[in-house]
Protein backbone atom coordinates (compact mmCIF):
# COMPACT_ATOMS: atom_id res chain seq x y z
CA UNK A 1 6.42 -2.60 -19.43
CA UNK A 2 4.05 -1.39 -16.25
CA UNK A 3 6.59 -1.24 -13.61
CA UNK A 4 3.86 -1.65 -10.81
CA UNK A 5 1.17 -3.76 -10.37
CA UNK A 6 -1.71 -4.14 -7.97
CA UNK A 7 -3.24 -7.65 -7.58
CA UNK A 8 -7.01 -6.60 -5.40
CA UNK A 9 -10.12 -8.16 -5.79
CA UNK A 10 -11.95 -6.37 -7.81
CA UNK A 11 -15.42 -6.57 -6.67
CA UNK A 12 -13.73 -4.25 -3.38
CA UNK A 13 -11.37 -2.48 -5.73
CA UNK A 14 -12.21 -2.10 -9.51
CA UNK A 15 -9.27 -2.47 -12.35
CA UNK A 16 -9.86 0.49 -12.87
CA UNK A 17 -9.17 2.27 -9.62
CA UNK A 18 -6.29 -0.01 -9.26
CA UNK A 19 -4.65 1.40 -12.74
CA UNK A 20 -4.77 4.99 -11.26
CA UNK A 21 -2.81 3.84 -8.56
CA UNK A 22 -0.71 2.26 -10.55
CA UNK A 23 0.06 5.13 -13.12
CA UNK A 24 0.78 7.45 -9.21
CA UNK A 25 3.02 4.70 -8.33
CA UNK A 26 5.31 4.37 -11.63
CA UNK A 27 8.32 5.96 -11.50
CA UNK A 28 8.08 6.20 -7.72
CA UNK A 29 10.58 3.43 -7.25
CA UNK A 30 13.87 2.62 -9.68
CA UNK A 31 13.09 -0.90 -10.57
CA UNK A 32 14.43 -3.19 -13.66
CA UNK A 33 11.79 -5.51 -13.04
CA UNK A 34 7.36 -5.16 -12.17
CA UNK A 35 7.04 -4.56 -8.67
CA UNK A 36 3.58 -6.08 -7.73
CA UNK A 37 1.34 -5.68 -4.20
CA UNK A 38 -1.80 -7.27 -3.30
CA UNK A 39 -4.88 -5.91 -1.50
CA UNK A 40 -7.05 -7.76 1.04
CA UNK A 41 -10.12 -6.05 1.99
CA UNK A 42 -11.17 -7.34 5.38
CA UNK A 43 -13.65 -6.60 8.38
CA UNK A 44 -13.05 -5.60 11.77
CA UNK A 45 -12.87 -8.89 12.85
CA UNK A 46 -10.22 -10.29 10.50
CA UNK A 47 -7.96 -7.06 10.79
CA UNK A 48 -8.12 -7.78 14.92
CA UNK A 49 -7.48 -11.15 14.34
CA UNK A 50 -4.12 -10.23 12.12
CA UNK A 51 -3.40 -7.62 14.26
CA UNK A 52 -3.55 -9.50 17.20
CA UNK A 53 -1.33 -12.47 15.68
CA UNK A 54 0.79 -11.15 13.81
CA UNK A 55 1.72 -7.80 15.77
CA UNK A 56 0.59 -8.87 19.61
CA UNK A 57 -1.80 -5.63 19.32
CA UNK A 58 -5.27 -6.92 19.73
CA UNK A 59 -7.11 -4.02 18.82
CA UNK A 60 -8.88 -3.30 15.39
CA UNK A 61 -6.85 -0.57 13.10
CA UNK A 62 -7.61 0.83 10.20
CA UNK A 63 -4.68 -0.55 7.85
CA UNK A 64 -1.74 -3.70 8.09
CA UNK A 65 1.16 -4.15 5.65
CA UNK A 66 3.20 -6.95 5.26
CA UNK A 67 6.58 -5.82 3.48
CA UNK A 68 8.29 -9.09 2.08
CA UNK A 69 11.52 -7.59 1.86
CA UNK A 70 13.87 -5.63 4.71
CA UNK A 71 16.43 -3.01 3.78
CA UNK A 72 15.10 -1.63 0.34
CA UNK A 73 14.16 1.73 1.22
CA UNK A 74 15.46 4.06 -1.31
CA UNK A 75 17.44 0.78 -3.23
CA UNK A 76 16.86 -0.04 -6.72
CA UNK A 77 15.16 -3.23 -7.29
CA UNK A 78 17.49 -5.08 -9.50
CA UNK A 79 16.65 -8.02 -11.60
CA UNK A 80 19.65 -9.44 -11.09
CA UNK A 81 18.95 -9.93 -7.07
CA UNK A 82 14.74 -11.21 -7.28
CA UNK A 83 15.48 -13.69 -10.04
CA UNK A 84 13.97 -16.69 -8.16
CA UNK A 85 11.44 -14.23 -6.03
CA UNK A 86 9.30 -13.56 -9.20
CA UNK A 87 5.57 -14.60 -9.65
CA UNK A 88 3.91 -16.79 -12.46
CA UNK A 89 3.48 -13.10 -14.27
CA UNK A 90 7.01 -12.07 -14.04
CA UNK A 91 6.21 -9.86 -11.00
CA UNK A 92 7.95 -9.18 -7.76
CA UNK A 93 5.79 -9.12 -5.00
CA UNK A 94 6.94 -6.38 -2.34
CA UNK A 95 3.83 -7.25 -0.21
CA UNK A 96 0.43 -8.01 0.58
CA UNK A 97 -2.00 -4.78 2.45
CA UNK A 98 -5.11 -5.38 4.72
CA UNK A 99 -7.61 -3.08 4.55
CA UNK A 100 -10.34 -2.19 7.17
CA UNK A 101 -13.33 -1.15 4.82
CA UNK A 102 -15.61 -0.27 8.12
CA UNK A 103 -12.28 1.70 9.75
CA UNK A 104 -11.70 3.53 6.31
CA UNK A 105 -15.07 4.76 6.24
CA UNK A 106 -15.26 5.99 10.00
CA UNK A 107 -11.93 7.59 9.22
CA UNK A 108 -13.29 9.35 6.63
CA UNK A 109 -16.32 10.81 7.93
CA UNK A 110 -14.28 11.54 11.15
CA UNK A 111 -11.52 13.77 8.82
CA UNK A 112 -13.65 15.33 6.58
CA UNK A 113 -13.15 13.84 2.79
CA UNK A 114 -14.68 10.99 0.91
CA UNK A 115 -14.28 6.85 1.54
CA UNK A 116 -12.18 7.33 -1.86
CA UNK A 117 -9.62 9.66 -0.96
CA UNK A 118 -9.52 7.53 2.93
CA UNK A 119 -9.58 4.45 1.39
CA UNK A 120 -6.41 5.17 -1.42
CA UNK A 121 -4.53 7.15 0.96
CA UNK A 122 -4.44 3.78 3.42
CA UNK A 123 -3.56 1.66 0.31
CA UNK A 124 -0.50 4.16 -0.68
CA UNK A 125 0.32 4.32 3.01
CA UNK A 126 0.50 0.33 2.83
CA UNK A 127 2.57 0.33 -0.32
CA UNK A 128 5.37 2.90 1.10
CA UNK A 129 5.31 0.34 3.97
CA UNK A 130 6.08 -2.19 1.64
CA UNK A 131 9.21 0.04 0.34
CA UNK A 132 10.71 0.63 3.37
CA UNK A 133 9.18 3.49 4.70
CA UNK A 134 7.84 3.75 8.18
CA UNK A 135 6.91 6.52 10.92
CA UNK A 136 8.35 5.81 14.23
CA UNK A 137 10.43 9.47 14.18
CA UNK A 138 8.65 12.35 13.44
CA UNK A 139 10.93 12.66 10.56
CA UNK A 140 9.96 9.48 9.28
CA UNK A 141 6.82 10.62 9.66
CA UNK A 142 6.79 13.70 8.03
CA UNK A 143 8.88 12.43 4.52
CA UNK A 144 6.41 9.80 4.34
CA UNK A 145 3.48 11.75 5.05
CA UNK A 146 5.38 14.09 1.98
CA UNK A 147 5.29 10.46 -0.04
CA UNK A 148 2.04 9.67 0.70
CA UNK A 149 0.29 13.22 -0.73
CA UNK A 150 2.84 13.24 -3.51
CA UNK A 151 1.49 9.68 -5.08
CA UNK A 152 -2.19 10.97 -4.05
CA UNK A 153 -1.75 13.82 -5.68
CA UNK A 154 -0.04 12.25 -9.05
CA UNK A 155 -3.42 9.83 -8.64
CA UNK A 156 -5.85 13.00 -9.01
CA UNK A 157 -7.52 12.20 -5.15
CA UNK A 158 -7.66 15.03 -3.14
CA UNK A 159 -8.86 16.14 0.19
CA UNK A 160 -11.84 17.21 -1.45
């Protein structure tokens, strides 16, 4: 059993790409059940829009999660407590992440490394959202910034 699964359309975000991440992620979380995401890639306009509506921000940014649960930061995902919360595939769906395709490239010529490398570490920074992690204290910040190259790493995508 795969105990993570990305759901992304794969003319933006090949099957293959999506098993790398996939094979960084396992193991990440305890789960007794296949913990599933899905990835929306989207335009400036459409990530303003969201922003905007959902989060009263009405600016464009590079990257929007949409955690479906509260509180599991760190908690095992028990079968036992998603019975009824699973998808035709047997999957639990911890969220759904917009993507900015034109923000992810500016980002990464603006740092320095490859639309790749910007473009995953904005999809793992999404997931970890979508556990429970956030960055409103620098601490938060810093252990998920910690998260974020550890699954990037695992994943083979480097700074390059």
């Amino acid at each position: 059993m795969t105990d993570f699964v990305i759901y992304a359309d794969e003319e933006e975000f090949s099957r293959a790409q999506a098993e790398i991440l996939e094979r960084a992620i396992k193991g990440f979380v305890q789960t007794e059940l296949p913990l599933a995401v899905e990835f929306a890639f989207v335009d400036e306009t459409e990530i303003r829009r969201l922003n905007r509506e959902l989060r009263q921000t009405d600016k464009v940014t590079d990257v929007l999660s949409f955690p479906a649960f509260d509180g599991v930061k760190d908690k095992p995902f028990k079968k036992k407590d998603y019975l009824w919360e699973l998808d035709e595939n047997g999957n639990l769906l911890i969220g759904s992440i917009a993507v900015c395709i034109e923000r992810a490239k500016e980002q990464a010529e603006e740092y320095g490394h490859s639309f790749e490398r910007e473009l995953n570490y904005l999809l793992v920074h999404g997931i970890l959202h979508c556990l429970g992690y956030d960055h409103m204290t620098d601490e938060e910040k810093a252990e998920m910034r910690k998260k974020e190259e550890f699954v990037l790493k695992k994943a083979g995508i480097t700074r390059e």
